[in-house]
C-alpha atoms as a PDB file:
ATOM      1  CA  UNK A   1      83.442 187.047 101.363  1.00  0.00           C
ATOM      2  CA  UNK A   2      84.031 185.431 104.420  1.00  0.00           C
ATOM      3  CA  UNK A   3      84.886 181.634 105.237  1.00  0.00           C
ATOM      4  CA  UNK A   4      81.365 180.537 105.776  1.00  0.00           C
ATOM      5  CA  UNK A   5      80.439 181.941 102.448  1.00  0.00           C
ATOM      6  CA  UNK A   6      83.743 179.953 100.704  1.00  0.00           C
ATOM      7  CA  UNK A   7      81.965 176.416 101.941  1.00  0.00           C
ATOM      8  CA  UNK A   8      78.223 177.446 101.118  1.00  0.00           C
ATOM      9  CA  UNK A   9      79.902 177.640  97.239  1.00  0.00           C
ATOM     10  CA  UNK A  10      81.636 174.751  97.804  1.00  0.00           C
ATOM     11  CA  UNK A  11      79.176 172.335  99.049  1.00  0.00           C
ATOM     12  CA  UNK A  12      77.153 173.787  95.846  1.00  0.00           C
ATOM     13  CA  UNK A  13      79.966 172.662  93.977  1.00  0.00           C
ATOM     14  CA  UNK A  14      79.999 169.166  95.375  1.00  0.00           C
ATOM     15  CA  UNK A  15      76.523 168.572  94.804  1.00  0.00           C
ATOM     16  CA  UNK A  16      76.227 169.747  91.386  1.00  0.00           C
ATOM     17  CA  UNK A  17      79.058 167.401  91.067  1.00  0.00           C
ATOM     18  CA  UNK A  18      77.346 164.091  92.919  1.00  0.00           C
ATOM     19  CA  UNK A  19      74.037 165.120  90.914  1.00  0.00           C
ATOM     20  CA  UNK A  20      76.097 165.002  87.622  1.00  0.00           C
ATOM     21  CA  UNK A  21      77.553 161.959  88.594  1.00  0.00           C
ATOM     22  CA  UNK A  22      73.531 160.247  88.527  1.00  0.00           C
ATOM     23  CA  UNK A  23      73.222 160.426  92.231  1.00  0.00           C
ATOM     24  CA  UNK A  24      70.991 162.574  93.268  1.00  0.00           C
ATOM     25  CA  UNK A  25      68.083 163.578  95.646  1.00  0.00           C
ATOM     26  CA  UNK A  26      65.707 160.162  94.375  1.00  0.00           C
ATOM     27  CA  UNK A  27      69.166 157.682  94.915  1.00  0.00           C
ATOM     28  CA  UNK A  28      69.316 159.138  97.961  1.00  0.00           C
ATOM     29  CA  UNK A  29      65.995 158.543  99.325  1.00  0.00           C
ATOM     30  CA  UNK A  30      65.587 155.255  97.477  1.00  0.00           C
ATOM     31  CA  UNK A  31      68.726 153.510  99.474  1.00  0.00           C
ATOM     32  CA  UNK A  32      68.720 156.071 102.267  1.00  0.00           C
ATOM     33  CA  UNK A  33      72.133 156.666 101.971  1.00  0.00           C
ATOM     34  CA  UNK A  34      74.115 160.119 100.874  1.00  0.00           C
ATOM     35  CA  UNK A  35      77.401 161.314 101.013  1.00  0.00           C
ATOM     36  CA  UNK A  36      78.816 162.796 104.295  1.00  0.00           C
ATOM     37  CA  UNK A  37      81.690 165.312 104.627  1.00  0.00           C
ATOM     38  CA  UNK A  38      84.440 163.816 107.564  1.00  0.00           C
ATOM     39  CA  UNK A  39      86.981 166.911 107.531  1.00  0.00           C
ATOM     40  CA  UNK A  40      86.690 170.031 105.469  1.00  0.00           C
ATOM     41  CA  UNK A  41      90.710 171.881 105.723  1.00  0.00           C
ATOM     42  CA  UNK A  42      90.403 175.174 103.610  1.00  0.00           C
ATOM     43  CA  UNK A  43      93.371 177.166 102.790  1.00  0.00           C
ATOM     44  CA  UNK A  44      93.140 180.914 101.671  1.00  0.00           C
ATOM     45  CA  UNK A  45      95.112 181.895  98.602  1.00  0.00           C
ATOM     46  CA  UNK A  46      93.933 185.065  97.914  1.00  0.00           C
ATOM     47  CA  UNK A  47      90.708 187.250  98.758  1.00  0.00           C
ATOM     48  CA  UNK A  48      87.303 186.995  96.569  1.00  0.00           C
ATOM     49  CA  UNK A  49      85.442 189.322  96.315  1.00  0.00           C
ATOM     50  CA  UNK A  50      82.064 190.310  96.260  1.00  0.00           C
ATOM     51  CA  UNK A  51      80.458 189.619  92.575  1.00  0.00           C
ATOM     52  CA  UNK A  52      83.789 188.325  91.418  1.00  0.00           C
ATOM     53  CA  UNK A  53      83.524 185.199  88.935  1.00  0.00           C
ATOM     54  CA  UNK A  54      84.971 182.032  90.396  1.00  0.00           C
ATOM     55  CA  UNK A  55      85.845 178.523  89.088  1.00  0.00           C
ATOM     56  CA  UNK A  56      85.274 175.986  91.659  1.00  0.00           C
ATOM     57  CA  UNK A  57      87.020 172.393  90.267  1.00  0.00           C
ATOM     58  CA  UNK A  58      87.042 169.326  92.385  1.00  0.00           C
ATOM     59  CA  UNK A  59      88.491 166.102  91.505  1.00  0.00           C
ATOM     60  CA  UNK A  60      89.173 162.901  93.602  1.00  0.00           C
ATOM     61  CA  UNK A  61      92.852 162.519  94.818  1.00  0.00           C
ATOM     62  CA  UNK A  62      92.997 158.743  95.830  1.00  0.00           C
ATOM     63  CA  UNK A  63      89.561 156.180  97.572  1.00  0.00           C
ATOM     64  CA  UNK A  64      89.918 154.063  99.408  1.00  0.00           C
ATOM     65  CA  UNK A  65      87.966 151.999 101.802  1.00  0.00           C
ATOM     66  CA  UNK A  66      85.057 153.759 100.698  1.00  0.00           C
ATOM     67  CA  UNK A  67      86.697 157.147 101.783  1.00  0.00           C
ATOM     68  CA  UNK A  68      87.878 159.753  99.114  1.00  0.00           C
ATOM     69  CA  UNK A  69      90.049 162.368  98.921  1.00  0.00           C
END
């Protein structure tokens, strides 16, 4: 897999995890408003491969002034 393919499975991730959350495509229409990605920093552990299983987990660090991390 190459790096492009690493963020199309994680911006899956993030959605599935904002749409969880109750915000989803109708919030965002209804206030016009959505969440935007500032900086993306990826750091290869290991190499995926093709078909291979994976376990994406994200979590927020720390927000603040309406930024998270």
């Amino acid at each position: 897999m190459n790096n492009t393919a690493h963020l199309t499975l994680f911006e899956k991730a993030r959605w599935n995890w904002i749409t969880a959350g109750g915000y989803g495509v109708a919030e965002i229409q209804a206030f016009k408003q959505s969440q935007i990605v500032l900086e993306v920093t990826v750091k290869f552990m290991r190499e995926v491969r093709l078909r291979e299983n994976v376990r994406i987990v994200s979590e927020i660090l720390n927000y603040e002034a309406r930024s998270a991390r």
